[in-house]
Protein backbone atom coordinates (compact mmCIF):
# COMPACT_ATOMS: atom_id res chain seq x y z
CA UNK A 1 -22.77 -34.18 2.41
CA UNK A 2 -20.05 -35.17 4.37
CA UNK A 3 -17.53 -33.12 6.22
CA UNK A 4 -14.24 -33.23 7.11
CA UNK A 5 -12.63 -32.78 10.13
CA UNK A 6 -9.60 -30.10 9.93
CA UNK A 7 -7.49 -29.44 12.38
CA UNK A 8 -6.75 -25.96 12.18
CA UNK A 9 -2.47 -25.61 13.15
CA UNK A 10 -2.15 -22.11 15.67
CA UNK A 11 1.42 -21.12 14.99
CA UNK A 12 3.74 -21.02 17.71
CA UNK A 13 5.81 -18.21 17.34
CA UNK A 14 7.54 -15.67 19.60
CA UNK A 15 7.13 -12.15 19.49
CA UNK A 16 10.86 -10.17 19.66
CA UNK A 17 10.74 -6.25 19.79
CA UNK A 18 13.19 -3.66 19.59
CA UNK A 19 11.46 -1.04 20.55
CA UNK A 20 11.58 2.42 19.44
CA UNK A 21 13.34 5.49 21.42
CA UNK A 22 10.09 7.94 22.04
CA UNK A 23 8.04 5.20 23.65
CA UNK A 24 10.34 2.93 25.31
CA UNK A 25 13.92 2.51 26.61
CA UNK A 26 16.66 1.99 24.35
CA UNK A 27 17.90 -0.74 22.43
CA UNK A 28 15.13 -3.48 24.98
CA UNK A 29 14.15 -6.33 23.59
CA UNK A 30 11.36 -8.45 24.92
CA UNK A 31 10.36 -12.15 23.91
CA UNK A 32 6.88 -13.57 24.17
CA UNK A 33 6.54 -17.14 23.58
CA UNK A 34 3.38 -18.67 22.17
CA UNK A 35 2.11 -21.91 22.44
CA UNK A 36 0.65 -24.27 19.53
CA UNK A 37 -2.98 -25.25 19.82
CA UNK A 38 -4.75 -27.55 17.53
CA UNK A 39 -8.08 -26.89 16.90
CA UNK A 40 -10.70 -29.00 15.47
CA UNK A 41 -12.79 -26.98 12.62
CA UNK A 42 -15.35 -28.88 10.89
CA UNK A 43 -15.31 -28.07 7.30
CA UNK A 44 -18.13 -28.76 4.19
CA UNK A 45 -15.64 -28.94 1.37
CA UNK A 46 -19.08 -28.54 -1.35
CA UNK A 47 -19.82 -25.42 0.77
CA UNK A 48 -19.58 -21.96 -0.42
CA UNK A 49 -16.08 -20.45 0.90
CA UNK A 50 -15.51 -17.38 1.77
CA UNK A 51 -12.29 -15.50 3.63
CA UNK A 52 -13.30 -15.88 7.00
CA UNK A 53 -13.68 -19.56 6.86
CA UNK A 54 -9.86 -20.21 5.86
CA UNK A 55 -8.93 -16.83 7.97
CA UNK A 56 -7.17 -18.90 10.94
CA UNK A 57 -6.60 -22.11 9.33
CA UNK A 58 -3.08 -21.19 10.98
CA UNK A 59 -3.09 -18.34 12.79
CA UNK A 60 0.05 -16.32 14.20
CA UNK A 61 -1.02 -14.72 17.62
CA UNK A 62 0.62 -12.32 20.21
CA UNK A 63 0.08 -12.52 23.79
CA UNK A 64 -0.01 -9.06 25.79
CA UNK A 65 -0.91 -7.20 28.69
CA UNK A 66 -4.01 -4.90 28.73
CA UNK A 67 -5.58 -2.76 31.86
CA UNK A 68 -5.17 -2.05 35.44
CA UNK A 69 -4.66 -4.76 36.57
CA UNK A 70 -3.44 -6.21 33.94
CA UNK A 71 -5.18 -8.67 31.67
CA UNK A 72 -3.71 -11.25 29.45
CA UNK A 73 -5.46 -11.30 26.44
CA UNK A 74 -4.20 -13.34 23.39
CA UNK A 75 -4.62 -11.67 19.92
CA UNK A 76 -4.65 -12.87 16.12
CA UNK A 77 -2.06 -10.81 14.33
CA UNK A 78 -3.61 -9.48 11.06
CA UNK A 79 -1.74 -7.73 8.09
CA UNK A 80 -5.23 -7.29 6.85
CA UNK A 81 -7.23 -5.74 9.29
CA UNK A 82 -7.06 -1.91 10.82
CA UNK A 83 -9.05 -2.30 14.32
CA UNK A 84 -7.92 -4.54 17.55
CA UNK A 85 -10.47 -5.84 19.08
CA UNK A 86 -11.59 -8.10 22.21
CA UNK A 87 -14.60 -9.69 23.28
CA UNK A 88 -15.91 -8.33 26.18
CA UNK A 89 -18.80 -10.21 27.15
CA UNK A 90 -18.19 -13.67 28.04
CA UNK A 91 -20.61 -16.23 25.92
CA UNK A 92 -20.57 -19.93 25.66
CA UNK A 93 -18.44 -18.92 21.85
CA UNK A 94 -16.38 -16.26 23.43
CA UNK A 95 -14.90 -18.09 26.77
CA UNK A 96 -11.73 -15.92 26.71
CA UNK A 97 -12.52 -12.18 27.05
CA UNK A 98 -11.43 -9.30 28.47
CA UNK A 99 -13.70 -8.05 31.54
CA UNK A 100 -13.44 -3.94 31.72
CA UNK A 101 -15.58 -3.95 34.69
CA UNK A 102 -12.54 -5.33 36.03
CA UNK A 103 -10.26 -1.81 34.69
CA UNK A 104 -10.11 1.29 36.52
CA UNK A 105 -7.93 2.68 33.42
CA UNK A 106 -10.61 1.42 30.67
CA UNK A 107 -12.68 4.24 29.47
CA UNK A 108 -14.95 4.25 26.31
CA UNK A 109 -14.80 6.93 23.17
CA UNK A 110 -17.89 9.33 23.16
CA UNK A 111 -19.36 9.27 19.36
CA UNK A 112 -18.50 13.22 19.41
CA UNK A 113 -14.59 12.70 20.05
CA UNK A 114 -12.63 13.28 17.25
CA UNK A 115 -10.93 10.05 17.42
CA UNK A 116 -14.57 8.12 16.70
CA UNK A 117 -15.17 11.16 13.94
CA UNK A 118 -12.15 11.06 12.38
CA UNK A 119 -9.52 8.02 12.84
CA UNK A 120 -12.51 5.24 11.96
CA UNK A 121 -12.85 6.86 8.52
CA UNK A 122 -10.84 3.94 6.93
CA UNK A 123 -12.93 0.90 8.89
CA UNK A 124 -15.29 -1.03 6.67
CA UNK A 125 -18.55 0.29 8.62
CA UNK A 126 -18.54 3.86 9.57
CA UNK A 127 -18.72 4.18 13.81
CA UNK A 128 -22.47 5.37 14.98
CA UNK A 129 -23.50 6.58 18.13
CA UNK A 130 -25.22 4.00 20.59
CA UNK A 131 -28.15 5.19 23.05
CA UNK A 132 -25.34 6.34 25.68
CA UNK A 133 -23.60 9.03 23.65
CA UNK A 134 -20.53 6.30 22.89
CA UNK A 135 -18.91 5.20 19.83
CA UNK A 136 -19.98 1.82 18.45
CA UNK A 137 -18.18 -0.10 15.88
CA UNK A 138 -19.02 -3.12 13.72
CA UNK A 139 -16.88 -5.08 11.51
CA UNK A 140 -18.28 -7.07 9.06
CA UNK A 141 -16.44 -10.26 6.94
CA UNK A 142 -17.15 -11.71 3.82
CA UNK A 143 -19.16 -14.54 5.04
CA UNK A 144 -21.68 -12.04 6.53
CA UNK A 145 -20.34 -12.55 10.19
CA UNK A 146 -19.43 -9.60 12.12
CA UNK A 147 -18.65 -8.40 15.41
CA UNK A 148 -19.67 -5.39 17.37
CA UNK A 149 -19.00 -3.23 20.48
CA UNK A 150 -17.81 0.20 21.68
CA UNK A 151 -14.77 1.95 20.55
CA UNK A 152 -12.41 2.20 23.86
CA UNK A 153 -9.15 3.32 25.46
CA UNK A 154 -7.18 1.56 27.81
CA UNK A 155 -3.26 0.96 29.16
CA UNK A 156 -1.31 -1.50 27.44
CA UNK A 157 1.39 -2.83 28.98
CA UNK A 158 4.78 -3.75 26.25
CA UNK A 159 8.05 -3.57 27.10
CA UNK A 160 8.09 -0.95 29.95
CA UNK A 161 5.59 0.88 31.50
CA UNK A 162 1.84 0.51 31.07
CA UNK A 163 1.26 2.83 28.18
CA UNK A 164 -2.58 4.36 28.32
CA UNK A 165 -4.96 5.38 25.49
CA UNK A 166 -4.22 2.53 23.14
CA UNK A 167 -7.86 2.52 21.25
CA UNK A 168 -9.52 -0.65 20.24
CA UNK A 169 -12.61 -2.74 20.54
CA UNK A 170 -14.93 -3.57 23.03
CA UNK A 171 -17.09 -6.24 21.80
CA UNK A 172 -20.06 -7.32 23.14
CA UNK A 173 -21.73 -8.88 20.38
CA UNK A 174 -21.58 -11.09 16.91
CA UNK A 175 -21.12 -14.20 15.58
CA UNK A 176 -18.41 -16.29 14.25
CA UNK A 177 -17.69 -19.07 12.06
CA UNK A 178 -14.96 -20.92 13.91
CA UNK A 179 -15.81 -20.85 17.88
CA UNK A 180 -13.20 -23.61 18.65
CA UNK A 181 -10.79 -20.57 17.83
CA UNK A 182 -12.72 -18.06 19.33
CA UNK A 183 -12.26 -20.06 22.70
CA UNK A 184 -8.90 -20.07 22.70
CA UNK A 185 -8.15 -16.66 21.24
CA UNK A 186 -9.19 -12.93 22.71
CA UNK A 187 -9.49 -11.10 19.90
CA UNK A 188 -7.76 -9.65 16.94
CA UNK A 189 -4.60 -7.53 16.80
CA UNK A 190 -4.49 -5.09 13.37
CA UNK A 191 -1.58 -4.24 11.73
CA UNK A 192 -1.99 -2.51 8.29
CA UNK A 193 -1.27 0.84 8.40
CA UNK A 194 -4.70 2.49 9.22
CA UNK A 195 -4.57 5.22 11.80
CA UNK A 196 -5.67 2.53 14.76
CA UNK A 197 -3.87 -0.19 13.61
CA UNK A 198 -1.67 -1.54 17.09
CA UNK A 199 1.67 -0.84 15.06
CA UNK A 200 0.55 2.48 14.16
CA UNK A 201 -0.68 3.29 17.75
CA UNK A 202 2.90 2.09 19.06
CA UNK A 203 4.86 4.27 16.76
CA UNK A 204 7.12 1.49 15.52
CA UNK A 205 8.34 2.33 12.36
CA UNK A 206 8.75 -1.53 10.61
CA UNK A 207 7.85 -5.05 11.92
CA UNK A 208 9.03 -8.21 10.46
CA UNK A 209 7.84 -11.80 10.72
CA UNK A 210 9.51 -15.36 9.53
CA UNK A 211 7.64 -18.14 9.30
CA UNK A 212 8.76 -21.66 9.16
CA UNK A 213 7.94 -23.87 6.37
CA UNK A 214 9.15 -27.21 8.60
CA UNK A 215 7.62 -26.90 11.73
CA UNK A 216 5.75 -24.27 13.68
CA UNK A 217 8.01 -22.00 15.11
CA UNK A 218 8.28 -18.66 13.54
CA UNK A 219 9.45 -15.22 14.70
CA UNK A 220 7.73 -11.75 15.18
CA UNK A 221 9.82 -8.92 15.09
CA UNK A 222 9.73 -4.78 15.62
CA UNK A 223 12.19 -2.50 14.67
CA UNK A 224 15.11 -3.21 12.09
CA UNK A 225 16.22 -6.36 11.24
CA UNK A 226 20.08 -6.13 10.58
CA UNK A 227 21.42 -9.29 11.38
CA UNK A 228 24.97 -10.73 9.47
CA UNK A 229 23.06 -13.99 8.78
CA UNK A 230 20.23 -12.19 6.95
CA UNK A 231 20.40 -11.87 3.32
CA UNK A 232 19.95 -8.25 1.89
CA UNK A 233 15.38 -7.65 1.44
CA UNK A 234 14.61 -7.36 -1.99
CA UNK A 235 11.86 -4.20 -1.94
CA UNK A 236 9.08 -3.79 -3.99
CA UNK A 237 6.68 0.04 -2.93
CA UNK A 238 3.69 0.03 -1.51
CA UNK A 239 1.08 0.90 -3.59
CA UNK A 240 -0.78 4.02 -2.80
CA UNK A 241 -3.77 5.91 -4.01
CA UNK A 242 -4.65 9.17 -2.21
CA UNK A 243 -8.73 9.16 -3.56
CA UNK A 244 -11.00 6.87 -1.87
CA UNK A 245 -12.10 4.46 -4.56
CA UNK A 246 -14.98 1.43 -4.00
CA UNK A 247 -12.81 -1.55 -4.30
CA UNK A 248 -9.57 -0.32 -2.77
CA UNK A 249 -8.06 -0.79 0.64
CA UNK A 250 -6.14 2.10 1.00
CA UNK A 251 -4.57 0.90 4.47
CA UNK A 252 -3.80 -2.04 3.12
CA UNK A 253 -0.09 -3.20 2.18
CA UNK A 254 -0.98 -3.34 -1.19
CA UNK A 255 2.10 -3.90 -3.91
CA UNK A 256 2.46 -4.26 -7.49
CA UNK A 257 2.36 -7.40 -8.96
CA UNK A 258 3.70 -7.57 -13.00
CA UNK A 259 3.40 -10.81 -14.01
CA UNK A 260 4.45 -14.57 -12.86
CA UNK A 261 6.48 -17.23 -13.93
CA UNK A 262 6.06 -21.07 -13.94
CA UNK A 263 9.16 -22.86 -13.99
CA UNK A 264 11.05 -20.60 -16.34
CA UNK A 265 8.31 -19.37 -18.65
CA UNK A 266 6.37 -15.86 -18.22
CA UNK A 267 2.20 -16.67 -18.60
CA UNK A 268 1.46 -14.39 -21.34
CA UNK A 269 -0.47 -11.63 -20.15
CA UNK A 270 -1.22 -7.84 -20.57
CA UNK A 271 0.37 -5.83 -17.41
CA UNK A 272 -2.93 -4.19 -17.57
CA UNK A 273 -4.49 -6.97 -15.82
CA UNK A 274 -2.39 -6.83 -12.73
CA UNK A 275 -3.02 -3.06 -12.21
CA UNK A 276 -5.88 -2.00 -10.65
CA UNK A 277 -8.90 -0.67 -12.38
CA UNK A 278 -10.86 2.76 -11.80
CA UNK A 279 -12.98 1.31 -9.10
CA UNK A 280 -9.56 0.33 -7.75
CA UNK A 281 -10.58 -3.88 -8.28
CA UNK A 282 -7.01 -5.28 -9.06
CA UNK A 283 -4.76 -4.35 -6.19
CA UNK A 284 -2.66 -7.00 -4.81
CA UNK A 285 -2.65 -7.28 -0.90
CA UNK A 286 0.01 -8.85 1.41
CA UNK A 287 -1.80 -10.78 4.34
CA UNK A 288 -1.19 -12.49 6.94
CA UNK A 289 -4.79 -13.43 8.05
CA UNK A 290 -5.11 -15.20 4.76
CA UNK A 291 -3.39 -18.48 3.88
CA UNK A 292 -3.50 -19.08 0.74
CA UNK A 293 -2.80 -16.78 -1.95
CA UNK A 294 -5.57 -15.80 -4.76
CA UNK A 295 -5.74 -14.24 -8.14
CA UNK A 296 -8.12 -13.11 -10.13
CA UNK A 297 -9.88 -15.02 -12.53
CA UNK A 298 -8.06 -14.56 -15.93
CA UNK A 299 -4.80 -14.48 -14.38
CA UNK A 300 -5.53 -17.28 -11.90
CA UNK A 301 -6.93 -19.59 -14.98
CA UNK A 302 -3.67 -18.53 -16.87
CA UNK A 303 -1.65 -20.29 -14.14
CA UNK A 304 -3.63 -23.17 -13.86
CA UNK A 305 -3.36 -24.29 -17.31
CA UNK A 306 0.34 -23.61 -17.29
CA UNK A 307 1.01 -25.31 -14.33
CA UNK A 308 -1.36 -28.25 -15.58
CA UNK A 309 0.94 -28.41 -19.04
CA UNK A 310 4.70 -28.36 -17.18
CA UNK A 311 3.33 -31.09 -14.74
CA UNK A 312 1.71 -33.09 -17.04
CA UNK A 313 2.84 -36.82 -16.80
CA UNK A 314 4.40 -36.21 -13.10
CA UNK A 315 0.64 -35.62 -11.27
CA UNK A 316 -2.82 -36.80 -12.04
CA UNK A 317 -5.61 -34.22 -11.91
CA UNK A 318 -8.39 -35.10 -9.32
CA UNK A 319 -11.06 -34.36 -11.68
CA UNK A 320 -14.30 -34.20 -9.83
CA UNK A 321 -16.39 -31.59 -11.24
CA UNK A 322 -18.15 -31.27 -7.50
CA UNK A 323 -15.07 -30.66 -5.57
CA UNK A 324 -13.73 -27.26 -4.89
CA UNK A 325 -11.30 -26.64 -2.15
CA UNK A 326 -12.26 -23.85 0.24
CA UNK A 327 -14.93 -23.15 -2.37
CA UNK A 328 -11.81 -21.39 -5.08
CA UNK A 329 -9.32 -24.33 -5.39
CA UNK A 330 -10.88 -26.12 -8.35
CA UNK A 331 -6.74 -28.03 -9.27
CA UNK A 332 -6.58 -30.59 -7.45
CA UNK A 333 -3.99 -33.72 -7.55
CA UNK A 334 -4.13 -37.11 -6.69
CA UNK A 335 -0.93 -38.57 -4.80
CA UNK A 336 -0.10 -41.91 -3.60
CA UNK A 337 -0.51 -41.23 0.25
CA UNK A 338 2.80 -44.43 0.71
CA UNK A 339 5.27 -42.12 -2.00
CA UNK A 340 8.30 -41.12 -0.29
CA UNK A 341 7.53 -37.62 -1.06
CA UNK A 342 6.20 -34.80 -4.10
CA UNK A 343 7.63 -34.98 -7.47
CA UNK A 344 9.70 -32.26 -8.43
CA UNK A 345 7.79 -29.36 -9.36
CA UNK A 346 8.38 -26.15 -11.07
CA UNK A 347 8.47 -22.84 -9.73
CA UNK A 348 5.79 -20.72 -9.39
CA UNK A 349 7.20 -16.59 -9.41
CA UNK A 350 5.34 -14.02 -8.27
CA UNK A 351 7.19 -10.92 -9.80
CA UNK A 352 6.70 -7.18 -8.52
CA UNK A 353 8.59 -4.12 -8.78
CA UNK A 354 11.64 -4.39 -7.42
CA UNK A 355 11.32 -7.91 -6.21
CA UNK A 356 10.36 -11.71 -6.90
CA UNK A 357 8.68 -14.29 -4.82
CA UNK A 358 9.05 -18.02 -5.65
CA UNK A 359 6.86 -20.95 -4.24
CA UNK A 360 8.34 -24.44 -4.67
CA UNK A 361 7.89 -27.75 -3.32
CA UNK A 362 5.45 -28.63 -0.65
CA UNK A 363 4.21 -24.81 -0.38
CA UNK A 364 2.80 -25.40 -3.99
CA UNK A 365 0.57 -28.26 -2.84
CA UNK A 366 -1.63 -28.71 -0.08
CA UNK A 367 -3.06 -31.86 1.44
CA UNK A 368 -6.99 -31.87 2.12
CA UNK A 369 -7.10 -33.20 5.48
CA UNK A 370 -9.58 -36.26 5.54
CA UNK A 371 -9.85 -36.88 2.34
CA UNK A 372 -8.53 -39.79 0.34
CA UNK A 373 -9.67 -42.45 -2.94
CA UNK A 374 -8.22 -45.61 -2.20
CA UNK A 375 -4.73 -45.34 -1.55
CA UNK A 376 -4.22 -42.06 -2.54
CA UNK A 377 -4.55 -38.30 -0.77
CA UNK A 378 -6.28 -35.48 -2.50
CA UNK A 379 -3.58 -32.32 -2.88
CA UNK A 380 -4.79 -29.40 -4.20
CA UNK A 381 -2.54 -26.06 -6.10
CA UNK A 382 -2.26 -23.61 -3.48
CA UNK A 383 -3.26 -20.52 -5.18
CA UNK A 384 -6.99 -19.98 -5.35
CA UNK A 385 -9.54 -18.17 -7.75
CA UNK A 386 -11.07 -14.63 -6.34
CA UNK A 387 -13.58 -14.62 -8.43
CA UNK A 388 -15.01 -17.41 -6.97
CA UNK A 389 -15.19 -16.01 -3.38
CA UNK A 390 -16.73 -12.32 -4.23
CA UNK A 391 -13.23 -10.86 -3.54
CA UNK A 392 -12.28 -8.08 -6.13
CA UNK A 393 -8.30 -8.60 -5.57
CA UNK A 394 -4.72 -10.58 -5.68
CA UNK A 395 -4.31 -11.51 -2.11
CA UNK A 396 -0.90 -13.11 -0.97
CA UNK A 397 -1.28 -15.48 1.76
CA UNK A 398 1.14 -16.52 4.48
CA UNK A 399 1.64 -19.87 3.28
CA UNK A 400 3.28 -19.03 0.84
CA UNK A 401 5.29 -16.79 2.60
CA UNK A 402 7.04 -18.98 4.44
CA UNK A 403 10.77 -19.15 4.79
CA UNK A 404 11.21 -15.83 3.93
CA UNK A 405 11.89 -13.04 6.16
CA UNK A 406 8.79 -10.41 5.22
CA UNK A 407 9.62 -6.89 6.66
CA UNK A 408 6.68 -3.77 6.31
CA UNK A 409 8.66 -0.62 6.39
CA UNK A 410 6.34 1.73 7.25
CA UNK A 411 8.87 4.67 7.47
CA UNK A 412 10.01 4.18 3.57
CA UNK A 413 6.29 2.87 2.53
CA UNK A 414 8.02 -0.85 0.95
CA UNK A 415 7.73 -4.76 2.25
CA UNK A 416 11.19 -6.50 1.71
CA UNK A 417 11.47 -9.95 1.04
CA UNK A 418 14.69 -12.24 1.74
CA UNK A 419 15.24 -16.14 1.31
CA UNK A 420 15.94 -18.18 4.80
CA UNK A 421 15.05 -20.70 6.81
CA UNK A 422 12.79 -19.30 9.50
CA UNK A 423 13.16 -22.46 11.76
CA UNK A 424 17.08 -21.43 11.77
CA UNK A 425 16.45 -18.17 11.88
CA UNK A 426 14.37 -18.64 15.40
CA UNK A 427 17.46 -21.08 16.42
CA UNK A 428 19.70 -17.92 15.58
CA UNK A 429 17.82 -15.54 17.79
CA UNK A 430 18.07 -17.49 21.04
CA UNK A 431 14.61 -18.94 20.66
CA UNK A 432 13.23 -22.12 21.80
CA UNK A 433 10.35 -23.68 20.77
């Protein structure tokens, strides 16, 4: 079976904090430009899919100072994920680590402490004690890779002084399904709002980001955003459910999502489907390591035929019962690869409490790279089945959450959402790409 060759788009982005008064001095701002990197990824499209594999397909990443001396290390930013982590151990896969031989302010967690007792509660895999007394940690994705290591402290260095005891970590081991990425990148920055997530750590009480939709610059942002140019955030809650349940990410920045629209017709469906059930299946996650967005099955097939009747006559189905993009895009579109552009679509709503996002245009569609018949490209719908990859949840991806501002207020437990053109919006902020 043949592959095809993607080349996976690393966001360029900069990285503009104002940073709160008990950790740093007032009213500082500090920018951090980041560089675009394309990286080949060779993809079966027949292949079972999974999260992971479409995890970094464009991935927004932060670079920082950690140790003494200082390191630079270059991290993933993840809505999705709890833990930071770095690779330690320098492998033919891992080229870019951090070395804490190298640290005389690194220092690993003992198993007994409370922080490996108590603050790892909400990680996938509970921590365990390795043969030295220390903490170890493994994280574990849905295509069965995983990384490992010991839990750590060490100084970070952000915007002032090298703050120490910023826990994350250590890894030694695991294995990975994109180690073009892995080259390039140190590890993984979390930000959902788990007890060692790097914006909890920091005590910043909201981040933002903006993404562009026309090239790949894009802005990171802590602390408020109150800018004249800004539109006022529509806010939808954060979901949140005190009593652990098996199929619910409680540090996740999980929402409510009540129904969608196509063009300017509500799909008929029960609310009931959208909330989540008693094993707490059904919540709908905000997340930037994910770039597509996916629904569950009833409500995803719902959608497709809807979308399949409005555009009926403007697109022509690919229908090959074989092909399934990313193993849970089964709509897929032939497109004359010479047209000037898409037809005119509808809108696609997603509608929550308190707030609405739409998808038009290009973010509705996505070109498979490689892959044509005759003179025509193969574009496929951009939201995806769950059901077909094991995962028991709506997940919003960052494509389509680009040009829109997307703030996580952490203080009032809500994500905002406002309308703007992120490329202008860098542009607007003094940043050059």
């Amino acid at each position: 079976m043949a592959s095809i060759n993607i080349f996976l788009l690393q966001l360029s982005i900069f990285l503009l904090i104002f940073l709160p008064k008990p950790c740093f001095p007032k009213n500082q701002t500090l920018f951090f430009p980041l560089k675009t990197q394309a990286l080949a990824h060779y993809y079966n499209y027949r292949a079972t899919a999974n999260k992971l594999s479409f995890h970094h397909n464009v991935s927004l990443t932060v670079s920082l100072k950690l140790g003494s001396p200082p390191q630079d290390v270059t991290m993933v930013l993840d809505t999705g994920s709890e833990l930071s982590w770095l690779h330690c151990k320098k492998t033919v896969s891992f080229s870019s680590t951090f070395n804490p031989l190298l640290s005389s302010s690194y220092s690993p967690v003992p198993c007994n402490s409370p922080t490996c007792k108590i603050k790892t509660q909400d990680l996938p895999v509970p921590a365990s004690c390795d043969p030295k007394g220390l903490c170890r940690v493994t994280l574990t994705y849905a295509d069965l890779t995983s990384t490992e290591g010991n839990l750590a402290t060490e100084a970070i260095l952000i915007g002032g002084p090298a703050r120490p005891g910023f826990v994350f970590g250590c890894m030694d081991s695991g294995s990975s399904s994109n180690s073009q990425e892995d080259a390039r990148t140190t590890g993984l920055m979390g930000m959902n709002r788990g007890s060692l997530s790097f914006v909890t750590q920091m005590g910043f009480p909201k981040f933002s980001y903006c993404i562009s939709g026309v090239d790949s610059s894009g802005v990171l942002l802590f602390g408020d955003a109150s800018f004249a140019w800004l539109k006022p955030l529509s806010y939808t809650p954060l979901v949140r459910i005190s009593k652990p349940l098996p199929y619910f990410d409680r540090v996740a920045y999980s929402v409510q999502l009540e129904g969608i629209k196509v063009g300017s017709k509500v799909l008929n469906l029960p609310k009931s489907v959208f909330i989540p059930d008693h094993t707490g299946a059904g919540q709908t996650m905000v997340d930037s390591g994910t770039q597509f967005t996916f629904l569950l099955g009833e409500v995803y097939s719902a959608l497709k035929n809807e979308f399949i009747q409005q555009t009926k006559g403007i697109l022509r189905v690919f229908d090959d019962p074989n092909f399934v993009f990313q193993g849970a895009m089964d709509l897929c579109y032939l497109i004359e690869s010479t047209g000037p552009s898409l037809p005119r679509l509808p809108i696609v709503s997603l509608m929550f409490s308190g707030a609405e996002m739409s998808v038009s245009g290009e973010r509705l569609l996505y070109r498979v790279p490689g892959l044509s018949r005759g003179r025509d490209s193969v574009y496929c719908f951009t939201f995806g089945n769950s059901d077909l990859l094991g995962i028991e949840a709506f997940v919003i991806g960052h494509h389509h959450q680009q040009n829109l501002w997307v703030e996580f207020d952490l203080i009032n437990s809500r994500v905002g959402f406002a309308e703007v053109r992120c490329d202008i919006a860098s542009k607007r902020l003094g940043i050059i790409v």
